[in-house]
C-alpha atoms as a PDB file:
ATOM      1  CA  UNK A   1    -139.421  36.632 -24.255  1.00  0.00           C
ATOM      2  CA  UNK A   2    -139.692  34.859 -27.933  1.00  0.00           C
ATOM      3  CA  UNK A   3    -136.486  32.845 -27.908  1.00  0.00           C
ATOM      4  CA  UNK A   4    -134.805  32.891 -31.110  1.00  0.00           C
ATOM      5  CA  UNK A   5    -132.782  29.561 -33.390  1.00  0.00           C
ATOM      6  CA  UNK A   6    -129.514  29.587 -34.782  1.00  0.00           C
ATOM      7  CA  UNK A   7    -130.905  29.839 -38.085  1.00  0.00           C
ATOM      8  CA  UNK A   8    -133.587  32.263 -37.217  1.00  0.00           C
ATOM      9  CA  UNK A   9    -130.684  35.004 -35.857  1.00  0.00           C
ATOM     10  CA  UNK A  10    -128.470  34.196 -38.915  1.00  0.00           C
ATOM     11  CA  UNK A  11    -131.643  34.928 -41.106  1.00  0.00           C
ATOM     12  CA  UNK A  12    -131.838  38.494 -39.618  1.00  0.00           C
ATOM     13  CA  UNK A  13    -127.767  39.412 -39.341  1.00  0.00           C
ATOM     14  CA  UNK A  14    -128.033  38.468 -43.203  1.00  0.00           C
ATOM     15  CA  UNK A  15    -131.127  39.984 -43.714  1.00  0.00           C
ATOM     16  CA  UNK A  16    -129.174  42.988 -46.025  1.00  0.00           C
ATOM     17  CA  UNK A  17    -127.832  40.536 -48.245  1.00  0.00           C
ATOM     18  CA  UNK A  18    -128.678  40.417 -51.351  1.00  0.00           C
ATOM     19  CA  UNK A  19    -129.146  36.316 -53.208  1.00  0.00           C
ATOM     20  CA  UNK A  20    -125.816  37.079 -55.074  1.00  0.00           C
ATOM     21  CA  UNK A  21    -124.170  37.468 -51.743  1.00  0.00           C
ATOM     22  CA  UNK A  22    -125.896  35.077 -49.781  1.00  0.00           C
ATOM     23  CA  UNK A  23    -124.754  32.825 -52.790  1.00  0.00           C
ATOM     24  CA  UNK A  24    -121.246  34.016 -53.375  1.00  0.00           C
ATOM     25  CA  UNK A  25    -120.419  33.765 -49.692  1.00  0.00           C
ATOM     26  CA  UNK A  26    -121.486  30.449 -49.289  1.00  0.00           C
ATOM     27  CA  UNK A  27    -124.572  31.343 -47.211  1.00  0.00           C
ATOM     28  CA  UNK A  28    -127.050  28.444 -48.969  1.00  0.00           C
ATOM     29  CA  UNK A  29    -128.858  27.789 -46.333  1.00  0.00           C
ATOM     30  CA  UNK A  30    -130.114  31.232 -46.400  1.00  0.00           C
ATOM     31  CA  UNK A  31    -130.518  31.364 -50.036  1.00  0.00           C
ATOM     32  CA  UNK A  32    -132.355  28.752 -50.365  1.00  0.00           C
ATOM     33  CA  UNK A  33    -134.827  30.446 -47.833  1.00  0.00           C
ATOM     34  CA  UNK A  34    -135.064  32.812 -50.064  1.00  0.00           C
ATOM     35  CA  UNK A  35    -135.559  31.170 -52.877  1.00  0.00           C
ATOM     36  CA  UNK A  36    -132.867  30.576 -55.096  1.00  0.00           C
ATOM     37  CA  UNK A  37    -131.281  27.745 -57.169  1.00  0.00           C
ATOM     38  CA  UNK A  38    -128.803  25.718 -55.071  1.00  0.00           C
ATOM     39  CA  UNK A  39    -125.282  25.167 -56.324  1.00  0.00           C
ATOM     40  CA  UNK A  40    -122.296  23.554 -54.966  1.00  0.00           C
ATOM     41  CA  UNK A  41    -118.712  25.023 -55.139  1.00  0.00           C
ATOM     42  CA  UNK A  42    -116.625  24.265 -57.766  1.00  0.00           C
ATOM     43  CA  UNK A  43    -113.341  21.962 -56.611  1.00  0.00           C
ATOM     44  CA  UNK A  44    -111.195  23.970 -59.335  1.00  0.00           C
ATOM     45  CA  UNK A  45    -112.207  27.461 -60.445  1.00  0.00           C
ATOM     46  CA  UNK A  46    -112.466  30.719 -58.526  1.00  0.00           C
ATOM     47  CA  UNK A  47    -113.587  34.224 -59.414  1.00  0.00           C
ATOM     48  CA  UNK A  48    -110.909  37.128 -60.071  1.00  0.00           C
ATOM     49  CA  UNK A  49    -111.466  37.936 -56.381  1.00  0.00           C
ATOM     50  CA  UNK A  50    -110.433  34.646 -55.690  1.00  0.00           C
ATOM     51  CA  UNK A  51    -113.449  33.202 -54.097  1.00  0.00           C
ATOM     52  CA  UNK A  52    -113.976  29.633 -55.663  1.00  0.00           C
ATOM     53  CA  UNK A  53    -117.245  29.717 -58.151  1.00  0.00           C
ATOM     54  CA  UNK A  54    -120.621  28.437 -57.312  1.00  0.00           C
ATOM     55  CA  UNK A  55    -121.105  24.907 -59.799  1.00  0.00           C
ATOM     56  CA  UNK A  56    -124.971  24.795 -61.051  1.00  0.00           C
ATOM     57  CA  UNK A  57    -125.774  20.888 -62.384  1.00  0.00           C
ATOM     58  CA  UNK A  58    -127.503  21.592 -65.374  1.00  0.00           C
ATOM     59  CA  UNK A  59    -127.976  25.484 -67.534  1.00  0.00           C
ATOM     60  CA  UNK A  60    -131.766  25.611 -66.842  1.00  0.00           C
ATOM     61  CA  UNK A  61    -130.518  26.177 -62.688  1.00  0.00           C
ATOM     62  CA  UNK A  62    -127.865  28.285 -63.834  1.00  0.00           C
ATOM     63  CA  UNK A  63    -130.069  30.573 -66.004  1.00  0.00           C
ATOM     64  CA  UNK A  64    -132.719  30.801 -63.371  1.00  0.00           C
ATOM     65  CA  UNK A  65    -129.938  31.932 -61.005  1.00  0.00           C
ATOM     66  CA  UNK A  66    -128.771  34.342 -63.333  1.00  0.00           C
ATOM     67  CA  UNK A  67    -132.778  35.912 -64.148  1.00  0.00           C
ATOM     68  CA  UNK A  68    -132.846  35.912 -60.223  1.00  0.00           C
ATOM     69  CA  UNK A  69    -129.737  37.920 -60.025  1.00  0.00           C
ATOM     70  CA  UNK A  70    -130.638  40.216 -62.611  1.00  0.00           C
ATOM     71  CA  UNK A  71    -134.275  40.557 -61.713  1.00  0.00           C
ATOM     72  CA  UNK A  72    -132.345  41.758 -57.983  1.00  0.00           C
ATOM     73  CA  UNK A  73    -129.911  43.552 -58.828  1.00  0.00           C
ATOM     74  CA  UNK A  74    -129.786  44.653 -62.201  1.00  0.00           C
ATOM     75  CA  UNK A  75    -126.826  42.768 -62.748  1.00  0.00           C
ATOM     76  CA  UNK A  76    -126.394  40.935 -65.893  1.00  0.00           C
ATOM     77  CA  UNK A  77    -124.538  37.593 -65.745  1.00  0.00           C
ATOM     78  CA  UNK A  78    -122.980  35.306 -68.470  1.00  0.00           C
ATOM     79  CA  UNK A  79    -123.791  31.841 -67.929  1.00  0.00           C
ATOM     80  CA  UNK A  80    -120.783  29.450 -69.181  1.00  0.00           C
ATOM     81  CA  UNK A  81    -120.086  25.411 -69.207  1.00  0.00           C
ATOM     82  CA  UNK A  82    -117.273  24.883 -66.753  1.00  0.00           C
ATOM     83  CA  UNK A  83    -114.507  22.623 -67.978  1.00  0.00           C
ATOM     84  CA  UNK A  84    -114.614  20.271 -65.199  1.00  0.00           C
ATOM     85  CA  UNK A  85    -118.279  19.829 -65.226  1.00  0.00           C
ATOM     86  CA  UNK A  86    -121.663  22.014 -64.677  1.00  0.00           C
ATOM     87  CA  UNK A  87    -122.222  25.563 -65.337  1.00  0.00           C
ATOM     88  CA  UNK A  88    -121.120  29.229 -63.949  1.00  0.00           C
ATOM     89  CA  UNK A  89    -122.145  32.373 -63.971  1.00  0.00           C
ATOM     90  CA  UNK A  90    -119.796  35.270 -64.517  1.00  0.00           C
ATOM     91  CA  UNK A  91    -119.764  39.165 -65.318  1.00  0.00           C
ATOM     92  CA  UNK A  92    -117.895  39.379 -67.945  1.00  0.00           C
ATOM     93  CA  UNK A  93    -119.503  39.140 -71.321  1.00  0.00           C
ATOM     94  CA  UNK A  94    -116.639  37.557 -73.110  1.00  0.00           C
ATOM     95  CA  UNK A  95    -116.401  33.883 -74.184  1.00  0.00           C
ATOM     96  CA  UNK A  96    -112.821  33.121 -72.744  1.00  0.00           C
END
């Protein structure tokens, strides 16, 4: 019987989640399995659902992210320059 890692059982429970998710929830490991940009949380800003936002380090990572996202999902995300430093993404399409 194949005997199975940590990371390779995670990789399967997860295996529905889409690379917003895997993102969003803090799943990077996995993400980056799959591909994507990776981004560190932000110390001060969260999303309305309170979750604290994912920090890209320059708007190239954060625009790939976003194409990624979109490319996915069909989603269409606003990239923004946080206020403490780096860059978001975020649904809304108004400059706040």
């Amino acid at each position: 019987m194949k005997s199975e890692t940590s990371f390779e059982q995670m990789l399967e429970q997860y295996s529905g989640f889409s690379q917003y998710e895997l993102i969003k929830y803090d799943l990077g490991d996995l993400a980056s399995q799959a591909g994507d940009v990776q981004s560190k949380m932000c110390d001060s800003c969260t999303g309305g659902d309170g979750i604290p936002k994912h920090t890209y380090d320059t708007k190239h990572e954060a625009d790939t992210q976003a194409d990624m996202i979109y490319e996915e999902e069909r989603t269409y995300l606003r990239v923004y320059r946080c206020k403490h430093g780096g860059w978001h993404l975020t649904k809304s399409t108004f400059k706040f």
